[in-house]
C-alpha atoms as a PDB file:
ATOM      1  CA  UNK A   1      15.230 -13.544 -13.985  1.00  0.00           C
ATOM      2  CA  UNK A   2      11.952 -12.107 -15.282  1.00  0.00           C
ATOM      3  CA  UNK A   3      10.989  -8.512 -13.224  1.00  0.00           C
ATOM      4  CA  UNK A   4       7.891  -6.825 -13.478  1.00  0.00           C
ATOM      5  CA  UNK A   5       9.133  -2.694 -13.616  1.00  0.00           C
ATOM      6  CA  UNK A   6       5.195  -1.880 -13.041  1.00  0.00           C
ATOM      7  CA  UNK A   7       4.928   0.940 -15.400  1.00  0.00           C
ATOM      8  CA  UNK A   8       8.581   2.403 -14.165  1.00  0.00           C
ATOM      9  CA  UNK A   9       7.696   3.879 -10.893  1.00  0.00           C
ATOM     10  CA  UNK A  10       9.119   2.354  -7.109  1.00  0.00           C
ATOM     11  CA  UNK A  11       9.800   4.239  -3.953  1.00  0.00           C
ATOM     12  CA  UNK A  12      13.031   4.012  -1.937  1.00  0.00           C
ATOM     13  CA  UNK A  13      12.680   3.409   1.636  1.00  0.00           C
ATOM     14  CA  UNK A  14      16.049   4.200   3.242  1.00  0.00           C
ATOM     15  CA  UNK A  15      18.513   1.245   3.702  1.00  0.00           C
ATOM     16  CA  UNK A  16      20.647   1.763   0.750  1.00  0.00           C
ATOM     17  CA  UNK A  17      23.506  -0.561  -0.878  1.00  0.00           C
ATOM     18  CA  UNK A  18      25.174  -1.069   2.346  1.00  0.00           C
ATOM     19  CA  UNK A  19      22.731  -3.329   3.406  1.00  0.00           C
ATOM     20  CA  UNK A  20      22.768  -6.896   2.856  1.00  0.00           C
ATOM     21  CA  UNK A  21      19.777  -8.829   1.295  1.00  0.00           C
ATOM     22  CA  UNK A  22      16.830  -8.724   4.046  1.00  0.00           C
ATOM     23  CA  UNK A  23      14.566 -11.007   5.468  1.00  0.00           C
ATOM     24  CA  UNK A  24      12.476  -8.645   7.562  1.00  0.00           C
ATOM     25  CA  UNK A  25      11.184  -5.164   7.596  1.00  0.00           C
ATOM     26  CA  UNK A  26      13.005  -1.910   8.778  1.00  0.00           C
ATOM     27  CA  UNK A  27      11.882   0.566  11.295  1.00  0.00           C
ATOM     28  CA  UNK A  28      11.503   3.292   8.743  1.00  0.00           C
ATOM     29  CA  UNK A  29       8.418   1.308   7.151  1.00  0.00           C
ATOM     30  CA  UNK A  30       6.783   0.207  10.437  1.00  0.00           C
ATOM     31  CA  UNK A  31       6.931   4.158  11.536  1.00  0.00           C
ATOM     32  CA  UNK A  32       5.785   5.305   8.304  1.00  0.00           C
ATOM     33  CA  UNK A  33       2.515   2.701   8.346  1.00  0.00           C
ATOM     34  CA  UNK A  34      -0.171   4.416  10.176  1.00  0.00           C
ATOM     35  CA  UNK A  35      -3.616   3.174  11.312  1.00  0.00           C
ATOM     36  CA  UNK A  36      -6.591   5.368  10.237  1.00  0.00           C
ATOM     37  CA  UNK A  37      -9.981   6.177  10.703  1.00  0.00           C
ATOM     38  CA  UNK A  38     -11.770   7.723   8.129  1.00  0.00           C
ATOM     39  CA  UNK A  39     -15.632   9.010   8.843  1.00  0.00           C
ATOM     40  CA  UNK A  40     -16.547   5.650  10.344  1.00  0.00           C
ATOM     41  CA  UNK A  41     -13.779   3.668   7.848  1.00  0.00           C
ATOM     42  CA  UNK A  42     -10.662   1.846   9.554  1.00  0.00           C
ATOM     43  CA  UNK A  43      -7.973   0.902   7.458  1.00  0.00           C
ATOM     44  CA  UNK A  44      -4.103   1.572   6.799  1.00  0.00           C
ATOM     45  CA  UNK A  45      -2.115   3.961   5.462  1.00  0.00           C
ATOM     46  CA  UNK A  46       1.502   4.938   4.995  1.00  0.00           C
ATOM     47  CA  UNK A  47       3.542   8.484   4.146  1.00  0.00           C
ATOM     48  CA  UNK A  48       6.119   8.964   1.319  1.00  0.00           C
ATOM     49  CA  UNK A  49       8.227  11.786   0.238  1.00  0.00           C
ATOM     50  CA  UNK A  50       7.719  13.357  -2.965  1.00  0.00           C
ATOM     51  CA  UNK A  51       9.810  16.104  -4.177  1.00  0.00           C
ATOM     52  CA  UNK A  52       9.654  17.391  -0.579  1.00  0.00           C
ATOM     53  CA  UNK A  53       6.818  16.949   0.128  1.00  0.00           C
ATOM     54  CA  UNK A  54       4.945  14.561   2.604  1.00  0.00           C
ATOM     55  CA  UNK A  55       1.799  12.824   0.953  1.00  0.00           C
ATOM     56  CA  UNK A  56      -0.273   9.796   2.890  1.00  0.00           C
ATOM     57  CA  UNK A  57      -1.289   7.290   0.865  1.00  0.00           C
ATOM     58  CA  UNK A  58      -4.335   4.785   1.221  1.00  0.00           C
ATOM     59  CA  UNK A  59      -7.067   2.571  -0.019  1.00  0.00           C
ATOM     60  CA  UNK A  60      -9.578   4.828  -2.065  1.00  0.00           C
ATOM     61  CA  UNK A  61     -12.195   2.661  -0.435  1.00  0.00           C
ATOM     62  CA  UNK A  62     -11.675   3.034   2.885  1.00  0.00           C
ATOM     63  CA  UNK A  63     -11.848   6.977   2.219  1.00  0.00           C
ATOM     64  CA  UNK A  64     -14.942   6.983   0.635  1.00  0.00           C
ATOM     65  CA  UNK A  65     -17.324  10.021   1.356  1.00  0.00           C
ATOM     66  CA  UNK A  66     -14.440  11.773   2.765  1.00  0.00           C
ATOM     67  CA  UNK A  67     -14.368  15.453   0.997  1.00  0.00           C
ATOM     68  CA  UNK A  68     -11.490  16.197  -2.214  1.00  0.00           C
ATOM     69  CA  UNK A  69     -10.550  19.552  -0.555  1.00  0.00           C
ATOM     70  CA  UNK A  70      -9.649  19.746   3.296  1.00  0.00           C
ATOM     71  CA  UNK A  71     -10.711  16.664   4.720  1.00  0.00           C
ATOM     72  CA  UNK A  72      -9.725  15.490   7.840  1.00  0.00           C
ATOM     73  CA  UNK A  73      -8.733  11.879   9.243  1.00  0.00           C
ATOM     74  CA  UNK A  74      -7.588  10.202  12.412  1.00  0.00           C
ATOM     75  CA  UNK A  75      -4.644   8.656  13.001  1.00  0.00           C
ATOM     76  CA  UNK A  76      -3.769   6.233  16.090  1.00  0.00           C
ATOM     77  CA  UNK A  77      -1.022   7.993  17.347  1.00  0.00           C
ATOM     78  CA  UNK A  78       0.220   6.651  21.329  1.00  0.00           C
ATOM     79  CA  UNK A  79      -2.653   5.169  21.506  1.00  0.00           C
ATOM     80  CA  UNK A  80      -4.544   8.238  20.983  1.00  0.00           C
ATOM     81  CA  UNK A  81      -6.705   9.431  17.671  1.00  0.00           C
ATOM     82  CA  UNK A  82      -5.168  12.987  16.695  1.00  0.00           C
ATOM     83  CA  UNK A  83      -6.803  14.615  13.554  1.00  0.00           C
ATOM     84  CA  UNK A  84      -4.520  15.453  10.740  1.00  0.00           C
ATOM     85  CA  UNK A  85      -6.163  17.780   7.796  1.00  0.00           C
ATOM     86  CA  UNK A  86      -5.740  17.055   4.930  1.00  0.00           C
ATOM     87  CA  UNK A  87      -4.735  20.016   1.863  1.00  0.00           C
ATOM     88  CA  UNK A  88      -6.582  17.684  -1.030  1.00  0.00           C
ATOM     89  CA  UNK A  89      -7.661  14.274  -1.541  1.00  0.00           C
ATOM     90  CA  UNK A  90      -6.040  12.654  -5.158  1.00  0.00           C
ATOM     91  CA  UNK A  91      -6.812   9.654  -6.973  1.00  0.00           C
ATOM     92  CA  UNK A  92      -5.213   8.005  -9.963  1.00  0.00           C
ATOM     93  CA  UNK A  93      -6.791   8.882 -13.609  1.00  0.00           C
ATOM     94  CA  UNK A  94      -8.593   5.511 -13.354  1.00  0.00           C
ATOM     95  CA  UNK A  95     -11.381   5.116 -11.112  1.00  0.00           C
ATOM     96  CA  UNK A  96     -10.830   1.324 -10.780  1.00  0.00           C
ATOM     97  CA  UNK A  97      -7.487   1.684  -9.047  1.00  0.00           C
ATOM     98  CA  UNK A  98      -8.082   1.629  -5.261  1.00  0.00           C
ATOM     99  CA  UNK A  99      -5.743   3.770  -4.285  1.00  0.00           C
ATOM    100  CA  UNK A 100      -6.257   7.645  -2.527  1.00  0.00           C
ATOM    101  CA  UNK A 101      -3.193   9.888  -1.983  1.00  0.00           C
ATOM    102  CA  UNK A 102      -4.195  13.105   0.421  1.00  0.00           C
ATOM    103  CA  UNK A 103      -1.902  15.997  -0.006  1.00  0.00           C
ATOM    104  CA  UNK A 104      -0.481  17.190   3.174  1.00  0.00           C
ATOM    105  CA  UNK A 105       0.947  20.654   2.631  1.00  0.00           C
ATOM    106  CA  UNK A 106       3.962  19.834   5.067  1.00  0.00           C
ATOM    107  CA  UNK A 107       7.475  20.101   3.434  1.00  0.00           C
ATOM    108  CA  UNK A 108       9.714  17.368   4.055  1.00  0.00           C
ATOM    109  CA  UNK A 109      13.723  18.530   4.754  1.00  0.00           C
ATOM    110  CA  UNK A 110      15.706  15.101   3.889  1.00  0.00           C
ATOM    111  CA  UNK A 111      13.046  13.812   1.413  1.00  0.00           C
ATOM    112  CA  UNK A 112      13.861  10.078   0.495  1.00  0.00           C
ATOM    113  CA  UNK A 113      13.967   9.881  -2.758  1.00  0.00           C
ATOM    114  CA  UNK A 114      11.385   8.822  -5.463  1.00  0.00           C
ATOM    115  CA  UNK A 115      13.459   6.727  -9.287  1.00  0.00           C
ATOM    116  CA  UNK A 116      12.039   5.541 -11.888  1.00  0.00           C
ATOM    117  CA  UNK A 117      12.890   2.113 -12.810  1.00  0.00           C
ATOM    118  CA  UNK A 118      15.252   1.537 -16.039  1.00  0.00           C
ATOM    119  CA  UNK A 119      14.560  -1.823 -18.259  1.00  0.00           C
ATOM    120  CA  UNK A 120      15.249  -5.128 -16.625  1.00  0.00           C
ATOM    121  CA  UNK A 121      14.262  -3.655 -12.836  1.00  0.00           C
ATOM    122  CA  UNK A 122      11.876  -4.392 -10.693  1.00  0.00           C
ATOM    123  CA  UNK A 123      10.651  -7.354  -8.800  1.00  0.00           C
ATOM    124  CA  UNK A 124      10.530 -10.888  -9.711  1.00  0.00           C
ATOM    125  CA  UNK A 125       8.512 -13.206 -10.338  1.00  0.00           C
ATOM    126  CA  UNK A 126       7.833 -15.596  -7.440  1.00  0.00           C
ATOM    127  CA  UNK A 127      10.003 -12.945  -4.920  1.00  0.00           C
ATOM    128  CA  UNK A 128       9.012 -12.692  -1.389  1.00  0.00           C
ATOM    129  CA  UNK A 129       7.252  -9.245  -0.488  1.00  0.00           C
ATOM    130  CA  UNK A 130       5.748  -8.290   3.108  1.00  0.00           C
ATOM    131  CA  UNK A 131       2.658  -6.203   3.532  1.00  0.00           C
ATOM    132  CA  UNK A 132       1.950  -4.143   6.431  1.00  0.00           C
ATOM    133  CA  UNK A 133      -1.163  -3.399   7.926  1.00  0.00           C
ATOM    134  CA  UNK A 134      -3.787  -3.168  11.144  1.00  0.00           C
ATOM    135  CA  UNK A 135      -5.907  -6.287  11.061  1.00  0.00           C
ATOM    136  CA  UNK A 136      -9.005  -5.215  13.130  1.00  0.00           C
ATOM    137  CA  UNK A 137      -7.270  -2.688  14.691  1.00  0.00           C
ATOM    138  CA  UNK A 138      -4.696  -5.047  16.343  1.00  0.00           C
ATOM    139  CA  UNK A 139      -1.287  -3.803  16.759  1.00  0.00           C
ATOM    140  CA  UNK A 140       1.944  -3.925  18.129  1.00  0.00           C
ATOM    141  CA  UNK A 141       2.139  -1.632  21.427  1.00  0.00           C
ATOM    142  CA  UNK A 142       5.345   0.167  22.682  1.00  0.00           C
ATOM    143  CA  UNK A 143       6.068   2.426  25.165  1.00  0.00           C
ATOM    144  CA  UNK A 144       6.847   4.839  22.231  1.00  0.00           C
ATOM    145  CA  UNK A 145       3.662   3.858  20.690  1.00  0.00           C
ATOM    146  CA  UNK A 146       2.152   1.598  17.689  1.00  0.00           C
ATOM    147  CA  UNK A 147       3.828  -0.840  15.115  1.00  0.00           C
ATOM    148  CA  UNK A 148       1.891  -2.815  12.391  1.00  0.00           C
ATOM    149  CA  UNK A 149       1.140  -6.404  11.757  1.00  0.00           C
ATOM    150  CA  UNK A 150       3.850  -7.554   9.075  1.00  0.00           C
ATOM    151  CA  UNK A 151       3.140 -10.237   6.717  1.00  0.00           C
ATOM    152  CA  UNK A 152       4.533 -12.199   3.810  1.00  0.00           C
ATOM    153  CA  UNK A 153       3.831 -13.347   0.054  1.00  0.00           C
ATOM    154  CA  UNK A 154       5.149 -14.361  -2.907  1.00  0.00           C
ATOM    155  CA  UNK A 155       4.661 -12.358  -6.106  1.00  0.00           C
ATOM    156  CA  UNK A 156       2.512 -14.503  -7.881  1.00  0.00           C
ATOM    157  CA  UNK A 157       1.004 -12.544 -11.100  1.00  0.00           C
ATOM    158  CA  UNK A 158      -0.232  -8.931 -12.898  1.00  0.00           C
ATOM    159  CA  UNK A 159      -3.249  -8.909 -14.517  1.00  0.00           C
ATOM    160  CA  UNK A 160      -2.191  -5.839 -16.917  1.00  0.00           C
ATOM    161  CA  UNK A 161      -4.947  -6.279 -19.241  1.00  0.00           C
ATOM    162  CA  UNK A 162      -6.264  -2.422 -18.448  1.00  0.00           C
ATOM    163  CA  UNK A 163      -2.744  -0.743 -18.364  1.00  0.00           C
ATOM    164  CA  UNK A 164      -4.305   2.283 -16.447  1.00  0.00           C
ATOM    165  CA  UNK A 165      -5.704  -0.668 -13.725  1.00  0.00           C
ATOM    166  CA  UNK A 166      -2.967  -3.176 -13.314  1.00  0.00           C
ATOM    167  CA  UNK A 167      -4.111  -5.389 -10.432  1.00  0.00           C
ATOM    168  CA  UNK A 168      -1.097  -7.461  -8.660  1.00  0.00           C
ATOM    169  CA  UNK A 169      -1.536 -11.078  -6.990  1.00  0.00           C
ATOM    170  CA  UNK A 170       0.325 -11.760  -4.037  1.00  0.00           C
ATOM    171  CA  UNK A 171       0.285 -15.365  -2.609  1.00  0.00           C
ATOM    172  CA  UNK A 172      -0.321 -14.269   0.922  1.00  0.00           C
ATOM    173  CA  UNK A 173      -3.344 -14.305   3.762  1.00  0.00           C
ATOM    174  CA  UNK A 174      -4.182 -11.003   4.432  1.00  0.00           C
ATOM    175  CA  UNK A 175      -7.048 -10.010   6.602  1.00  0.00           C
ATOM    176  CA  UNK A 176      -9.678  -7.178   6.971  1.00  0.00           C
ATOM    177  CA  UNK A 177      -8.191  -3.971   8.271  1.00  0.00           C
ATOM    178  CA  UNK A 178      -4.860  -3.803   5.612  1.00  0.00           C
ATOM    179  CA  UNK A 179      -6.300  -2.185   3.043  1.00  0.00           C
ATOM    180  CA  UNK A 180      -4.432   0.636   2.219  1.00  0.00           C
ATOM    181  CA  UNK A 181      -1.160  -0.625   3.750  1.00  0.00           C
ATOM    182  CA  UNK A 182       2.045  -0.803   1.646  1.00  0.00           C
ATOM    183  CA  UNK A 183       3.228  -3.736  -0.059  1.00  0.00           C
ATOM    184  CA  UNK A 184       6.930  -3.509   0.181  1.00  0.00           C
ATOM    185  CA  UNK A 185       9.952  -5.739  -1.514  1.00  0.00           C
ATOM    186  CA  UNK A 186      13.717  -5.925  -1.364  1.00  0.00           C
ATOM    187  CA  UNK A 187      15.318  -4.904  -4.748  1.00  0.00           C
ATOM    188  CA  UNK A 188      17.668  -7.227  -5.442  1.00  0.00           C
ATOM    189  CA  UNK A 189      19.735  -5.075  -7.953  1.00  0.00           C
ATOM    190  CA  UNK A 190      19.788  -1.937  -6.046  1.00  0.00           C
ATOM    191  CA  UNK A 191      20.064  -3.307  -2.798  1.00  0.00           C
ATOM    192  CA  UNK A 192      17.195  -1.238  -1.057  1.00  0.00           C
ATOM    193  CA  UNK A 193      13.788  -1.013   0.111  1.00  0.00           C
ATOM    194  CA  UNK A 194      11.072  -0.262  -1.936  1.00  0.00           C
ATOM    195  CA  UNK A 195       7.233   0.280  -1.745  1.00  0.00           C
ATOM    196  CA  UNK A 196       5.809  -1.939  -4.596  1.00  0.00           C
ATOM    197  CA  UNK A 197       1.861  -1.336  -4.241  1.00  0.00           C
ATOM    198  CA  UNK A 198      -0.966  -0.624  -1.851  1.00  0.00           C
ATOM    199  CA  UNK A 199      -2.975  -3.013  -1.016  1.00  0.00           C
ATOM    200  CA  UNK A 200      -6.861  -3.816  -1.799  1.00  0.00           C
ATOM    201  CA  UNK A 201      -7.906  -6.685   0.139  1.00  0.00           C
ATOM    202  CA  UNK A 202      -8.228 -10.101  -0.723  1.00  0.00           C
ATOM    203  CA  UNK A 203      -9.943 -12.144  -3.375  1.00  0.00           C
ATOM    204  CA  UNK A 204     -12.904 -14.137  -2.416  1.00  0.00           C
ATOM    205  CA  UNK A 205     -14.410 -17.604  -2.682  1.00  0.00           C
ATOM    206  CA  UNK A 206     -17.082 -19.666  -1.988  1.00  0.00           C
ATOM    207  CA  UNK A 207     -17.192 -21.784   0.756  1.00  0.00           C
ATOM    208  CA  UNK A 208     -18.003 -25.989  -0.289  1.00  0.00           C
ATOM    209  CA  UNK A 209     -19.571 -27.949   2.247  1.00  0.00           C
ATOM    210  CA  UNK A 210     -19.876 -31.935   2.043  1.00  0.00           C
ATOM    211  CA  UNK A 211     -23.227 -33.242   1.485  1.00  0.00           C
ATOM    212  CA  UNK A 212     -23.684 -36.767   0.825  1.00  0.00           C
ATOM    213  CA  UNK A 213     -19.792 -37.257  -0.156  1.00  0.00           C
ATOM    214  CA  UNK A 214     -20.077 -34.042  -2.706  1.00  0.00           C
ATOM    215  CA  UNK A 215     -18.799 -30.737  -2.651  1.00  0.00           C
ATOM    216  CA  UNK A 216     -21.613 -28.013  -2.737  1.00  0.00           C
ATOM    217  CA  UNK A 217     -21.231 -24.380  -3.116  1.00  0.00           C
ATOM    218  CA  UNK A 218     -22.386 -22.317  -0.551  1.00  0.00           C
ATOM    219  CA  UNK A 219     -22.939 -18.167  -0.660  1.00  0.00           C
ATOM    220  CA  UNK A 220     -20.621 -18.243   2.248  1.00  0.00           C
ATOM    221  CA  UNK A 221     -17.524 -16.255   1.015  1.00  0.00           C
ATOM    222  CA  UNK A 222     -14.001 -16.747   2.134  1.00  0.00           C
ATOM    223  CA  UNK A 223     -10.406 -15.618   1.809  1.00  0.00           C
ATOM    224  CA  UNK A 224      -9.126 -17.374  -1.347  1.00  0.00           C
ATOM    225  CA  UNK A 225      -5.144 -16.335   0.357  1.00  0.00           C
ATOM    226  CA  UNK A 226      -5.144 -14.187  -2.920  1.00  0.00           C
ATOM    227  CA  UNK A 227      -4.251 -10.687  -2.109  1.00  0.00           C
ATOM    228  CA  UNK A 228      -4.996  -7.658  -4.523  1.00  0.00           C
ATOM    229  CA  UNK A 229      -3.095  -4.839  -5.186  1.00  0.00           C
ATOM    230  CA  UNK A 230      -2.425  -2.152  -7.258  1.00  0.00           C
ATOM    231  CA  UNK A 231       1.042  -0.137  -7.834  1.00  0.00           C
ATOM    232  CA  UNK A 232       2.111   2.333  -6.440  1.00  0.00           C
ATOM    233  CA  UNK A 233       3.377   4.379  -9.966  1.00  0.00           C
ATOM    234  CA  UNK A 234      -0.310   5.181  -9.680  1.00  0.00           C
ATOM    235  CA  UNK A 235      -0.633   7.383  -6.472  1.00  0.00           C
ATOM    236  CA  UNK A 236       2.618   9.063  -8.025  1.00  0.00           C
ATOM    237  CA  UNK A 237       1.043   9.284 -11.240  1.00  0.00           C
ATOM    238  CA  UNK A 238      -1.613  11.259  -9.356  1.00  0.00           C
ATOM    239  CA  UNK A 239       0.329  13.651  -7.340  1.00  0.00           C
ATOM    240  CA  UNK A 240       2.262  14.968 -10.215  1.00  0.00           C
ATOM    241  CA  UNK A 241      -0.721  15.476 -12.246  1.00  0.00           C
ATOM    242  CA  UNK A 242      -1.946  17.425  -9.180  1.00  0.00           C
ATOM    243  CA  UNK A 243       1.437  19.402  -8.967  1.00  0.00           C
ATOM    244  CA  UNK A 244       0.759  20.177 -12.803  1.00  0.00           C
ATOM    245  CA  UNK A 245      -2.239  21.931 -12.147  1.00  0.00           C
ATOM    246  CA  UNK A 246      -0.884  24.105  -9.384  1.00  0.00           C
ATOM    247  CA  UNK A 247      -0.911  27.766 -10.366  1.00  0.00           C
ATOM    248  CA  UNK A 248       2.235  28.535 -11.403  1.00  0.00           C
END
């Protein structure tokens, strides 16, 4: 089998070898996958553990305008919007990754944890993956509050020709409103969970209509079912420079 390691970086997501090959999602991803609001921005987001510490991770578009140092978002929490500040706002070294990671300041107790991927790992090539999200702010609604929409694709391709900017193609129909939500896959070798990338959005196309028994292009654009992401070795990549330039 060919696997794509992504530049070495995955995130564990509970569920370790004990459980069998999967064909759904577990609760610890749907809690962790939050709905946002950003200045006037909706989107997704979701929380990992990093040496400790909690960090919420995002779309770098749907934050845009949103202040580097103490910002604050929303989050749809029980069907109420409770602010959450923000320490610092950090985004990977290249500006054409779409990804934002804010820094939370809050120390995590039982961190999960965060390895690096050795040669030969990582996912395959034409693997099913799932992507979470809030597609116009629809939901899931509990008594015990809010669950994302959960969708699947198939690992199609990595366009890796700007190393710093590797852009993923998922074969799956995502809509407006996930950006920013994980893309998550079942590691086959380790058995687990694991966060593969954060998603973009979707690539477009123009619309044909029939006109006299030809196709014509129109400027109407459309979901090609293409969806673009990047990995997620490049939020990490951007907390630890950020934890290198902490006074010492």
């Amino acid at each position: 089998m060919n696997r794509i390691a992504l530049l070495g970086v995955a995130v564990w997501l509970s569920l370790a070898s004990t459980a069998p090959a999967q064909d759904a999602v577990p609760g610890d991803i749907l809690s962790r996958t939050l709905m946002i609001k950003a200045g006037s921005e909706y989107g997704t987001a979701f929380s990992i553990d990093y040496q400790g510490e909690l960090y919420i991770v995002t779309a770098r578009h749907v934050v845009t305008g949103l202040p580097q140092g103490r910002a604050t978002i929303q989050v749809l929490r029980s069907g109420q919007w409770v602010d959450v500040h923000t320490v610092k706002t950090l985004f990977p070294a290249s500006s054409d990754v779409d990804i934002a990671v804010f820094e939370t300041g809050e120390k995590i107790s039982q961190p999960y944890e965060i390895t690096p991927l050795g040669k030969g790992e990582g996912v395959t090539m034409g693997q099913q993956v799932w992507f979470l999200g809030y597609p116009w702010g629809v939901h899931s609604r509990f008594s015990t509050g809010e669950a994302p929409f959960i969708k699947r694709g198939t690992m199609s391709a990595i366009d890796a020709s700007n190393p710093d900017a590797a852009v993923m193609y998922i074969d799956g129909f995502n809509n407006p409103g996930f950006s920013g939500g994980p893309i998550v896959y079942w590691d086959l070798e380790k058995r687990a969970y694991r966060i593969l990338g954060v998603v973009k959005g979707y690539r477009e196309d123009t619309a044909k209509i029939l006109v006299n028994g030809e196709h014509v292009d129109t400027r109407l654009l459309v979901n090609s079912g293409i969806l673009v992401g990047y990995g997620i070795q490049y939020a990490v990549q951007a907390i630890e420079h950020s934890k290198q330039q902490r006074p010492q």
